[in-house]
N, C-alpha and C. Protein backbone atom coordinates (compact mmCIF):
# COMPACT_ATOMS: atom_id res chain seq x y z
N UNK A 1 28.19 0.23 112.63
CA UNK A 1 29.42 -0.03 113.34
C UNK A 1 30.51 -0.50 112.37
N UNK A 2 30.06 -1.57 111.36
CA UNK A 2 31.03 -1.76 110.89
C UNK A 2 31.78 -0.61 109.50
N UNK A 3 31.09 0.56 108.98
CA UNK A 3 31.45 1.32 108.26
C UNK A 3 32.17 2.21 109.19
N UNK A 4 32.32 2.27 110.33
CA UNK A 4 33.19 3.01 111.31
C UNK A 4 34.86 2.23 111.49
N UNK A 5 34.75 1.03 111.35
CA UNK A 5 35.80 0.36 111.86
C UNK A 5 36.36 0.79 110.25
N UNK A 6 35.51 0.15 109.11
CA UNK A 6 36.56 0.58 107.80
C UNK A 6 36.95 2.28 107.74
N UNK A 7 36.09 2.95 108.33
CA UNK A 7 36.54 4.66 108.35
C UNK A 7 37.82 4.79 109.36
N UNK A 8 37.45 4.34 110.48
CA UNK A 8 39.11 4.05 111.10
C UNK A 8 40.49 3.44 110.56
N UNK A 9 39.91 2.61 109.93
CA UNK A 9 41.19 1.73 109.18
C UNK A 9 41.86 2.68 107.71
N UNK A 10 40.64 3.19 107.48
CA UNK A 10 41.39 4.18 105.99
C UNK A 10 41.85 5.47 106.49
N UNK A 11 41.45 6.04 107.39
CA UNK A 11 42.02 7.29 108.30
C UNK A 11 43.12 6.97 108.64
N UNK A 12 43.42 5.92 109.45
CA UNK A 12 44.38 5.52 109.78
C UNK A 12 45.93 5.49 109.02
N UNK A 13 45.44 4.32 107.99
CA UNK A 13 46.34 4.53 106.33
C UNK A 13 46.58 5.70 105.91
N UNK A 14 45.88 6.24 105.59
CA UNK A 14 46.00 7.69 105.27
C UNK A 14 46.87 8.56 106.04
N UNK A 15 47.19 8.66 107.15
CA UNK A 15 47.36 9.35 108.42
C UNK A 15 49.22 9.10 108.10
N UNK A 16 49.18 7.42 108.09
CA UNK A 16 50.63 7.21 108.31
C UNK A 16 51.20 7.74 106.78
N UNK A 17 50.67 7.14 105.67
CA UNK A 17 50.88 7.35 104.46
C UNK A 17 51.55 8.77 104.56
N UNK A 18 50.75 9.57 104.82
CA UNK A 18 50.97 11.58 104.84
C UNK A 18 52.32 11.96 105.67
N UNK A 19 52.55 10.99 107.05
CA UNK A 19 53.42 10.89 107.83
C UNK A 19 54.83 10.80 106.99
N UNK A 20 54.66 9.58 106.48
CA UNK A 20 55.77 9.09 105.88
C UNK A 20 56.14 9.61 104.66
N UNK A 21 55.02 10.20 103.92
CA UNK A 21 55.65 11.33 102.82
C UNK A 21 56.04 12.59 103.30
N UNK A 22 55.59 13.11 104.38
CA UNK A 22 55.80 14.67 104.95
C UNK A 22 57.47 14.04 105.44
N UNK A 23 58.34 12.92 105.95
CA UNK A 23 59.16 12.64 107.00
C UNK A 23 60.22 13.06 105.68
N UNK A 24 59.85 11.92 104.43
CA UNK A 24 60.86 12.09 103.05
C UNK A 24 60.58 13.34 102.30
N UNK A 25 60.03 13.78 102.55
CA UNK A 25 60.13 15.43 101.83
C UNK A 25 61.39 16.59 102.67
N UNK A 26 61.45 16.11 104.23
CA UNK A 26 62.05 16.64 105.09
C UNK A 26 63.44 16.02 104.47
N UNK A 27 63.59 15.21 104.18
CA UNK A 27 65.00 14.67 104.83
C UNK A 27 65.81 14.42 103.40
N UNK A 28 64.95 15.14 102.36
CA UNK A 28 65.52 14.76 100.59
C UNK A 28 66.47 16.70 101.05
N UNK A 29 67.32 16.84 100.21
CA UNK A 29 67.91 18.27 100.24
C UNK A 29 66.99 18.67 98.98
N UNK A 30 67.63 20.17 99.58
CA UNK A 30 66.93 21.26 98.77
C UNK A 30 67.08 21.13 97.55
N UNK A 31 65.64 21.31 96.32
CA UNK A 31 66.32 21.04 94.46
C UNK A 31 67.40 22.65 94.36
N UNK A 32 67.76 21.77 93.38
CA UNK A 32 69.31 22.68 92.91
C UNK A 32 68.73 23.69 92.09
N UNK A 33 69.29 25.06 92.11
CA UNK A 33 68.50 26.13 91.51
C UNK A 33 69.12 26.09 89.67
N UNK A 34 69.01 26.06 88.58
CA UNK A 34 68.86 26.19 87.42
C UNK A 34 70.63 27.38 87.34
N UNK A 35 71.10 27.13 86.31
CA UNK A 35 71.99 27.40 86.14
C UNK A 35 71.96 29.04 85.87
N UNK A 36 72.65 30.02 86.17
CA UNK A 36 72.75 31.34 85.83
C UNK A 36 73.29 31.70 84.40
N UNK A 37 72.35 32.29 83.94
CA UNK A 37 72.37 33.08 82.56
C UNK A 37 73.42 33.91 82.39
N UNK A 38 73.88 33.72 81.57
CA UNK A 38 74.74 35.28 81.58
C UNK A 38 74.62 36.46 81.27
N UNK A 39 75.19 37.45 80.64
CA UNK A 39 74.49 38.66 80.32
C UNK A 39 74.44 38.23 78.40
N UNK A 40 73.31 39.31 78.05
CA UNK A 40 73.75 39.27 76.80
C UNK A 40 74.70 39.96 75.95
N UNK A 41 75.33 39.62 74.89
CA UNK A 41 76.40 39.90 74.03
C UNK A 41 76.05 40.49 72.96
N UNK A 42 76.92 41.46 72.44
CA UNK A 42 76.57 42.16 71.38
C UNK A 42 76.77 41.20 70.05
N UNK A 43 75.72 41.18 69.24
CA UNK A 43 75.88 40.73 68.46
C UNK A 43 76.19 41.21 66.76
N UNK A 44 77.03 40.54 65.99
CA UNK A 44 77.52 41.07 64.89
C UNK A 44 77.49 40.50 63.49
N UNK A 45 77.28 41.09 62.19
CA UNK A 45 76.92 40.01 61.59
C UNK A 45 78.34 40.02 60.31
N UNK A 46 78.59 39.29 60.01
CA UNK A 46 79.53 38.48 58.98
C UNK A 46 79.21 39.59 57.61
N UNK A 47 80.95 40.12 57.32
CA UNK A 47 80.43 41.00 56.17
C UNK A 47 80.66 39.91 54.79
N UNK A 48 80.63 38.78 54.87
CA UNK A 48 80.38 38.04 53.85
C UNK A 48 79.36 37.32 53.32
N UNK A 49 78.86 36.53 54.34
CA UNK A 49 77.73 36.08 53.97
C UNK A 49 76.96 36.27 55.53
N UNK A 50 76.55 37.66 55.92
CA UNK A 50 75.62 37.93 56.90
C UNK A 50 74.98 36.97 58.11
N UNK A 51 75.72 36.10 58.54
CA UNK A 51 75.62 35.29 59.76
C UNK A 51 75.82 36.16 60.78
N UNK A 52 74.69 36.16 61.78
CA UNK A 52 74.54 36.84 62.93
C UNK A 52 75.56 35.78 64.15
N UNK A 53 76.49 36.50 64.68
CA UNK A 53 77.61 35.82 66.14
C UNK A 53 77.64 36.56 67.06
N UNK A 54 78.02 35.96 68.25
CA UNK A 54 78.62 36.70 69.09
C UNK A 54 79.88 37.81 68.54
N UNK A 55 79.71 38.70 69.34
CA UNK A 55 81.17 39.71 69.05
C UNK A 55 82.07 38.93 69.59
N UNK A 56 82.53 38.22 70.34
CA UNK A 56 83.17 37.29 70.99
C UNK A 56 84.00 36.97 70.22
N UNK A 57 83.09 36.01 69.18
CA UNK A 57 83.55 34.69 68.50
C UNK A 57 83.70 35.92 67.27
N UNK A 58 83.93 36.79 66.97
CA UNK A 58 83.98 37.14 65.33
C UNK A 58 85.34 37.03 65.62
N UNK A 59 85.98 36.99 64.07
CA UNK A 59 87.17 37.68 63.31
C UNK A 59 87.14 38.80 62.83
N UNK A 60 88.17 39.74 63.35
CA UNK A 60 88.20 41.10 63.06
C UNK A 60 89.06 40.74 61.67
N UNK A 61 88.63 41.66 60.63
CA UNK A 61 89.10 41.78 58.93
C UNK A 61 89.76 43.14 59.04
N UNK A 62 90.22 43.43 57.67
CA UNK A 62 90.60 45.14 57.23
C UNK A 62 88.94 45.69 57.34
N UNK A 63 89.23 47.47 57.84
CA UNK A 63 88.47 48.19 57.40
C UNK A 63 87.46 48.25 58.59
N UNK A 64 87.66 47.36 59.87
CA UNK A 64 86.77 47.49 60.89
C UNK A 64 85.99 46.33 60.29
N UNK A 65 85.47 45.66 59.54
CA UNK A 65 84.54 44.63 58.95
C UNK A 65 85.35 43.10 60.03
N UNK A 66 83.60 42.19 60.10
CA UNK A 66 83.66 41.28 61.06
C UNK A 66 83.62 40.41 60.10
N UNK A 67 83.64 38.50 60.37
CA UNK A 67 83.75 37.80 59.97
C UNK A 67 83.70 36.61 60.91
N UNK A 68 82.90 35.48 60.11
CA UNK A 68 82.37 34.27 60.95
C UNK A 68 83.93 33.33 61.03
N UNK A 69 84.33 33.64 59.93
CA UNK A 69 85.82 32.42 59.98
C UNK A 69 86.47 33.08 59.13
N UNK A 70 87.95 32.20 59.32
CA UNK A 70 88.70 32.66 58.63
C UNK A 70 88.34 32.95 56.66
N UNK A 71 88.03 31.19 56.91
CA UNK A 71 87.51 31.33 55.40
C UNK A 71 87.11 32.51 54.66
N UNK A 72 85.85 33.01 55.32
CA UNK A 72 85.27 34.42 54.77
C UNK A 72 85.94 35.12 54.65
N UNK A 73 87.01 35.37 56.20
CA UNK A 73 88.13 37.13 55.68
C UNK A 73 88.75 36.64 54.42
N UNK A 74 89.53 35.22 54.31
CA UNK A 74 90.43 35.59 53.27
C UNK A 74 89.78 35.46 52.12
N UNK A 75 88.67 35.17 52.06
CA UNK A 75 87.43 35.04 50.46
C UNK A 75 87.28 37.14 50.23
N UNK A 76 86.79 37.33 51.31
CA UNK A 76 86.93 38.93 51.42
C UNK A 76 87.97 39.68 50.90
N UNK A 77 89.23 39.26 51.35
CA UNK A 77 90.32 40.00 50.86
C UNK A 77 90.61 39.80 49.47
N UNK A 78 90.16 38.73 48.71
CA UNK A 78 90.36 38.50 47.43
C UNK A 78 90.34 39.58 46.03
């Protein structure tokens, strides 16, 4: 009898415990979904010292030739 009364009493606990986590799972909002990727970019590399960039971010030089910064075109044009 008395391992029944402690099986009631931990069922019990248990019971509300599950209650009260199932109530706050309900009532938290939905997690926020992860930020969207963008597409990828062509990438280009530096006719000076071969650093791979975005086409974005290059500097267009003479001759169609790309470049990470200014620095490089005008080291280039030298």
């Amino acid at each position: 009898m008395k391992y029944l009364l402690v099986f009631a009493v931990v069922f019990i606990a248990v019971w509300l415990w599950r209650k009260n986590r199932r109530e706050e799972m309900q009532s938290r909002p939905p997690p926020q979904k992860p930020p969207a990727v963008g597409a990828p970019q062509a990438m280009v590399r530096c006719a000076h010292c071969g650093l791979h960039l975005p086409a974005a971010d290059a500097i267009a030089g003479p001759d169609g030739a790309v470049f990470c910064s200014v620095a490089h075109r005008q080291a280039a044009s030298r």
